[in-house]
Protein backbone atom coordinates (compact mmCIF):
# COMPACT_ATOMS: atom_id res chain seq x y z
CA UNK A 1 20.24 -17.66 0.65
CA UNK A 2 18.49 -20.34 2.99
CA UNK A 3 18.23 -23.74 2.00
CA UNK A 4 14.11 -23.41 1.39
CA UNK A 5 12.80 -23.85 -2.50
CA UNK A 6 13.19 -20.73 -4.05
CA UNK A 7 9.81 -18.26 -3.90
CA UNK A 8 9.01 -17.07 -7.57
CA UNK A 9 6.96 -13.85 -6.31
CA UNK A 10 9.71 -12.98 -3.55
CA UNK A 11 12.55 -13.64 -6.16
CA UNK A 12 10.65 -11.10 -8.51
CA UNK A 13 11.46 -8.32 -5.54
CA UNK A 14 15.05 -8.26 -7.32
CA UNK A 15 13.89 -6.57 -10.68
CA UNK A 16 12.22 -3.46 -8.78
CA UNK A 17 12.94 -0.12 -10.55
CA UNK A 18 15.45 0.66 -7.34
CA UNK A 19 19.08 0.94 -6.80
CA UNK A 20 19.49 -1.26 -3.97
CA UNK A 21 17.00 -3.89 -2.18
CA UNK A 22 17.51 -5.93 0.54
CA UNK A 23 14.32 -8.79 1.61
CA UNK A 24 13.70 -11.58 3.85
CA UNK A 25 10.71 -13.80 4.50
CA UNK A 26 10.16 -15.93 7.62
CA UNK A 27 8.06 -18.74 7.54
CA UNK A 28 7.17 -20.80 10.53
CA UNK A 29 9.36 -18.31 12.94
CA UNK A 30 12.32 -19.03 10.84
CA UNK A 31 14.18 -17.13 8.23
CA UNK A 32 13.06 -19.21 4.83
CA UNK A 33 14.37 -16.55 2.01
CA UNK A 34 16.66 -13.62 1.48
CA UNK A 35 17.79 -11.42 -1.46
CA UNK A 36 20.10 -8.67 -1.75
CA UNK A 37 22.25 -7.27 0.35
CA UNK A 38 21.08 -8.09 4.09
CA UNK A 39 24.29 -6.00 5.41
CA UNK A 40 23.58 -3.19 3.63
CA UNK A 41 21.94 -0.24 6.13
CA UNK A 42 19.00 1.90 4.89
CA UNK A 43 17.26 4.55 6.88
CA UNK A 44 13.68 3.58 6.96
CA UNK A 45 12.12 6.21 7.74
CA UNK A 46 8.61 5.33 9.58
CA UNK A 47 9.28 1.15 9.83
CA UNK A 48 10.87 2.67 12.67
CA UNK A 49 7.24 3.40 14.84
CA UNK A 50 6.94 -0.49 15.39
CA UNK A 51 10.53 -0.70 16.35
CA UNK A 52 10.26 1.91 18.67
CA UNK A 53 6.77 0.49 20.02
CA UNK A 54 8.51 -2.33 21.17
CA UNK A 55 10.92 -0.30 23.37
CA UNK A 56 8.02 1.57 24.92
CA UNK A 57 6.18 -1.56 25.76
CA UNK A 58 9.58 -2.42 27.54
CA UNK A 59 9.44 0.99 29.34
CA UNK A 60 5.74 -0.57 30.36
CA UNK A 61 6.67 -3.55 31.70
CA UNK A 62 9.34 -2.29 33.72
CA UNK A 63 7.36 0.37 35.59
CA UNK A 64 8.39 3.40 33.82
CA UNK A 65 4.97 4.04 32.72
CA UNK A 66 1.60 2.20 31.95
CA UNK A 67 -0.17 2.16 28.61
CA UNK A 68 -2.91 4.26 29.90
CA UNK A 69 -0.64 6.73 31.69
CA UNK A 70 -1.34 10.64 30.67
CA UNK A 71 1.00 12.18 28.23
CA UNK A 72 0.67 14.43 25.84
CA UNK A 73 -2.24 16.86 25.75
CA UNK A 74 -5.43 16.73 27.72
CA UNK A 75 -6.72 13.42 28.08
CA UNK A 76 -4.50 11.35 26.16
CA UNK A 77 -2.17 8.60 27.56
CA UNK A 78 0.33 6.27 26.17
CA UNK A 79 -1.70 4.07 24.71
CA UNK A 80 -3.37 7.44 22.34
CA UNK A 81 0.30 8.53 21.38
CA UNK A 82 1.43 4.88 20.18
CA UNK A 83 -2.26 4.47 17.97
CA UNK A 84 -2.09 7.85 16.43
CA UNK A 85 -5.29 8.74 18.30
CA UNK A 86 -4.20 11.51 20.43
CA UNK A 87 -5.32 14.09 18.23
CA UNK A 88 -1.45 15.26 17.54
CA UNK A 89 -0.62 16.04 13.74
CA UNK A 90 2.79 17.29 12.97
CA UNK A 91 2.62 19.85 16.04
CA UNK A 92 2.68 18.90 19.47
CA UNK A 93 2.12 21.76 21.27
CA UNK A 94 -1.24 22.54 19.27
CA UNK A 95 -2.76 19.22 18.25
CA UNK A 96 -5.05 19.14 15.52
CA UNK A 97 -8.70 17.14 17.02
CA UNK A 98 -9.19 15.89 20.64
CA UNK A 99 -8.04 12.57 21.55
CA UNK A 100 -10.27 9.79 20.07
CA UNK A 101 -11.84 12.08 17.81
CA UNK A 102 -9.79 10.89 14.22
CA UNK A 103 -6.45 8.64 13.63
CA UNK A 104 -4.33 11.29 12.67
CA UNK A 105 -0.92 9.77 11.95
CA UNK A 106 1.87 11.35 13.99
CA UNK A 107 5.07 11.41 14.23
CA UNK A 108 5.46 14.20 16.80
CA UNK A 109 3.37 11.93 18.68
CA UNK A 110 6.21 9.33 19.14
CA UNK A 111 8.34 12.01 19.80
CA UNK A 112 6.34 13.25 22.76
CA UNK A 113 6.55 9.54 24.29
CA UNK A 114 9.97 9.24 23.71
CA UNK A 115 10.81 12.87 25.18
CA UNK A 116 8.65 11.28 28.62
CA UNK A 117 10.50 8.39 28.94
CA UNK A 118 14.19 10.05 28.73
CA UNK A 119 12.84 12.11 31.01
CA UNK A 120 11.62 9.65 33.15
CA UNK A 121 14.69 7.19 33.07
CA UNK A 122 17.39 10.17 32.59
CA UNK A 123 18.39 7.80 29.40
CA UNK A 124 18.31 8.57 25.62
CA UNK A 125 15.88 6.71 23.80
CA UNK A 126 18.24 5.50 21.36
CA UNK A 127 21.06 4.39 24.14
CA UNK A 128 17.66 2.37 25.86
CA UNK A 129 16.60 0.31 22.44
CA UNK A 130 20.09 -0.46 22.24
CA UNK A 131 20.93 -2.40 25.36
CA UNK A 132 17.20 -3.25 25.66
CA UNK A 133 15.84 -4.09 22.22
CA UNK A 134 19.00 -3.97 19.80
CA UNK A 135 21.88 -5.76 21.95
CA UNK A 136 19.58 -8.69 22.88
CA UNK A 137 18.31 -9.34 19.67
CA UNK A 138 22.25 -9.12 18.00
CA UNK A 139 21.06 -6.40 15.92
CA UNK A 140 24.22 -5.00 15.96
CA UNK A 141 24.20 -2.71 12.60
CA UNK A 142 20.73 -0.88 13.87
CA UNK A 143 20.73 2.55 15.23
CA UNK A 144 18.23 5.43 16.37
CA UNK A 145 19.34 8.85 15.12
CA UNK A 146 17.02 11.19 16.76
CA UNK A 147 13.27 10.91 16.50
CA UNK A 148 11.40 7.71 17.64
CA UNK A 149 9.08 8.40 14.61
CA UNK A 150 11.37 7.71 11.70
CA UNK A 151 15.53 7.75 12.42
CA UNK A 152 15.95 4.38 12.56
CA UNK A 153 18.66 2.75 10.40
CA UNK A 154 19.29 -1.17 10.14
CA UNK A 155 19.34 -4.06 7.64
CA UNK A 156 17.43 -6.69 6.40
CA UNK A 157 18.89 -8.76 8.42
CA UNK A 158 18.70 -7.18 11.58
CA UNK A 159 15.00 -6.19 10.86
CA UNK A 160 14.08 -9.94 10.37
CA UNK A 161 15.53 -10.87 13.90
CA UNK A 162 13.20 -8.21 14.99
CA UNK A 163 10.66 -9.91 12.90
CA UNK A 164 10.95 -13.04 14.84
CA UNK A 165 10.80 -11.41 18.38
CA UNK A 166 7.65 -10.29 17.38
CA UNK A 167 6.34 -13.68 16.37
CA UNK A 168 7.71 -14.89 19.21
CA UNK A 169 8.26 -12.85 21.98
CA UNK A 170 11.70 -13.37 24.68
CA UNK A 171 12.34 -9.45 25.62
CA UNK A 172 8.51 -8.91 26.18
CA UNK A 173 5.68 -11.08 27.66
CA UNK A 174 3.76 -12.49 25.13
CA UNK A 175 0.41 -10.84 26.50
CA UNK A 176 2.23 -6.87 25.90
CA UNK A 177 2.86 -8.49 22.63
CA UNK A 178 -0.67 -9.31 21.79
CA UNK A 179 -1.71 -5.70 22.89
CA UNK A 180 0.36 -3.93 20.70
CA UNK A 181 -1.20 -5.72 17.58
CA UNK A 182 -4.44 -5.67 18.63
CA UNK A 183 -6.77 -2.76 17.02
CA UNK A 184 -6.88 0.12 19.46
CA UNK A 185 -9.70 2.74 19.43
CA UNK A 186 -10.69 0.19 16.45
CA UNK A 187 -13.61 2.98 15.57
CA UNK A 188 -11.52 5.85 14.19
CA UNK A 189 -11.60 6.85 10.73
CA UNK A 190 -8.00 7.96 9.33
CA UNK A 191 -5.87 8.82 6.80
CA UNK A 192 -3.09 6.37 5.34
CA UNK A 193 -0.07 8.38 4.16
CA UNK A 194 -0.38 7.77 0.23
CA UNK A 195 -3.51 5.91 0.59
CA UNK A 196 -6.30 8.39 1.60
CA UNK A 197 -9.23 8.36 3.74
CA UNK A 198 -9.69 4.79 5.41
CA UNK A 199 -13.21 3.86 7.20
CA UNK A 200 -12.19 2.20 9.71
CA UNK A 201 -8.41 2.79 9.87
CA UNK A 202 -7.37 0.07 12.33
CA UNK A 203 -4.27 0.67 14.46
CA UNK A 204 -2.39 -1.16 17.12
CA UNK A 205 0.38 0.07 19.53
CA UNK A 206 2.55 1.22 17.07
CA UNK A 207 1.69 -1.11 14.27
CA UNK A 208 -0.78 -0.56 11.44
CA UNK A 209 -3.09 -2.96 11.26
CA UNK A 210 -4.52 -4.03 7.50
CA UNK A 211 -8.28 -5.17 8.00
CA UNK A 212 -10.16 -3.78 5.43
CA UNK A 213 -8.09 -0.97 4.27
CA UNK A 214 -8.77 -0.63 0.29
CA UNK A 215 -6.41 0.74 -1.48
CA UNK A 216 -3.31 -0.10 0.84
CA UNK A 217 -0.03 -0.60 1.01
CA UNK A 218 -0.30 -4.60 2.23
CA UNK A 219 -2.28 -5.41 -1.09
CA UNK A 220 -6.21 -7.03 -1.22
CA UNK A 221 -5.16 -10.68 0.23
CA UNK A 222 -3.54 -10.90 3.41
CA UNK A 223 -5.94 -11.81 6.43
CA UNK A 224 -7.53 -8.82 8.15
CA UNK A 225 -4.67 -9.32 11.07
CA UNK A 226 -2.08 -8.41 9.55
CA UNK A 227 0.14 -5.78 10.97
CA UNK A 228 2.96 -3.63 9.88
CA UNK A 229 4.32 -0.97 8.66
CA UNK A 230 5.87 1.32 5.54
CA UNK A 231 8.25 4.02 5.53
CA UNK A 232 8.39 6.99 3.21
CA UNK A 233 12.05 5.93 2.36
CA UNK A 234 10.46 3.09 0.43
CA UNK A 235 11.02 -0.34 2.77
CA UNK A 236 8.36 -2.22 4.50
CA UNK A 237 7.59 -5.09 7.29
CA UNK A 238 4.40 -6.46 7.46
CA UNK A 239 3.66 -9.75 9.62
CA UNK A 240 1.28 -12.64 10.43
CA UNK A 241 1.88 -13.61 14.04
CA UNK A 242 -0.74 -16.77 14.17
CA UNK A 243 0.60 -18.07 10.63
CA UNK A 244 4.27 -16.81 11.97
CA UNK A 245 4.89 -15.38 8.52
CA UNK A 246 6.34 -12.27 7.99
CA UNK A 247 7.87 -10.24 5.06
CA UNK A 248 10.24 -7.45 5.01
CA UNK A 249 11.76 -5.15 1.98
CA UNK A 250 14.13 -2.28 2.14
CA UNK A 251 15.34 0.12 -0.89
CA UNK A 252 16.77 3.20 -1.24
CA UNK A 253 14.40 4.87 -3.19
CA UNK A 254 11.29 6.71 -1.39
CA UNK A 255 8.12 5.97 -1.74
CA UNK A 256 5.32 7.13 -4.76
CA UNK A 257 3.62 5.76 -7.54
CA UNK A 258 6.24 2.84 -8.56
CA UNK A 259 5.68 1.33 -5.21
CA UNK A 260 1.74 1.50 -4.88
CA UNK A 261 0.60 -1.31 -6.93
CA UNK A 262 4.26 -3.04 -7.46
CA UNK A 263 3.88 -3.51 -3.54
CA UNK A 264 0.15 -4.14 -3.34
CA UNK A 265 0.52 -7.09 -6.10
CA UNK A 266 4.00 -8.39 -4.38
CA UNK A 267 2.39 -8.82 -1.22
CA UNK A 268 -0.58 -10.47 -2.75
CA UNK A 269 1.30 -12.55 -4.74
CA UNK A 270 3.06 -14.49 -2.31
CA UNK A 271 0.52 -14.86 -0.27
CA UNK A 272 -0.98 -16.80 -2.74
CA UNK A 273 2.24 -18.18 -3.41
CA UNK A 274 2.79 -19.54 0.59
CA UNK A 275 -0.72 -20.51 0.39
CA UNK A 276 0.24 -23.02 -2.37
């Protein structure tokens, strides 16, 4: 535990109906509170799109591709395949609407990416987040195991130094950084896994974006700007990069109904809480 005054709403993360749980909180850029287990390694499942975002914004800024460089079907790039507006559902080779026509959430879209740029560097994906992404950030008990979309294991621990690159960048400029988590194709309508039909469903590079989403995942009252992500194994990041705030929780039992409003009112309540 860090030396900050215990957090009654993060504390309460302890008596969820789950076998194991792992959080952190980082206030200010710096780790303020943990609980659990931050050694202990959970798959989570889709928190690994963000994760993997990051190392294709690498691949951007060293040349291996651009954001709006064509992959995937007709007329979508980079950029489509990272916002879930390529038109890709669960098949790549016959995607469901053309590109910019609905955010349909995909992980065979990451998949496609990641298949370009091992083909493009002659590296696997998950050997090129670890001496790019991984290595750097000393998040030595994270690994990829197969699809960019949702193989990633790691820890609370290691997913809060992630955390802080992201609210403040050193492997990436700070302007790629800004891009990613800024609402792409910021029309689309979309569906939020477990949520339904959202009007508009903002998305960044690789990040889910809250504005007005209602129900969601992220809860009623954090700002419109905040970005993350949840994974079906039932963890969660979500972060405030001007207030340099962000939350993480990790448990071993997938998402459904316990986790819908126990999340939404966790998240809401400390914000209120940090708010004071």
């Amino acid at each position: 535990m860090t030396n900050q005054e215990p957090l009654t709403s993060f504390e309460k993360i302890a008596d969820w109906p789950v076998d194991n749980v792992a959080a952190a909180l980082i206030r200010d850029g710096e780790l303020a509170h943990t609980l659990g287990d931050d050694e202990h390694v959970f798959a989570v499942a889709s928190v690994t799109k963000p994760v993997a975002a990051y190392g294709f914004a690498m691949a951007v800024e060293e040349g291996v591709f651009e954001w709006d460089t064509p992959v995937g079907p007709e007329g979508s790039t980079v950029r489509h395949l990272l916002a879930h507006a390529s038109g890709i559902g669960k098949d790549a080779a016959n995607p469901d609407r053309a590109p910019e026509d609905r955010r349909i959430y995909s992980s065979a879209g990451f998949e496609v990416l990641q298949e370009k740029l091992e083909e493009e560097t002659g590296m696997d994906f998950a050997e090129y987040l670890k001496l790019g992404l991984f290595e750097p950030l000393g998040m030595n008990n994270t690994v990829l195991k197969g699809s960019s979309g949702y193989a990633l294991e790691t820890t609370a621990a290691d997913l809060a130094r992630f955390a802080q690159e992201v609210l403040a960048p050193s492997l990436l400029d700070p302007s790629t950084v800004k891009e990613m988590l800024t609402p792409q194709f910021a029309d689309l309508r979309g569906l939020v896994p477990g949520y339904g039909m959202q009007k508009p469903c903002l998305w960044g590079l690789g990040f889910e974006i809250h504005g007005t989403k209602d129900p969601h995942w992220m809860g009623s009252e954090l700002p419109d700007n905040a970005v993350g992500h949840f994974g079906m194994n039932g963890s969660y990041i979500w972060l405030l990069p001007d207030e340099k705030i962000a939350l993480l929780a990790l448990t071993d039992k997938d998402f459904g109904e316990w986790a819908k409003p126990l999340w939404a009112e966790t998240n809401d309540a400390i914000w209120q809480e940090l708010q004071g």
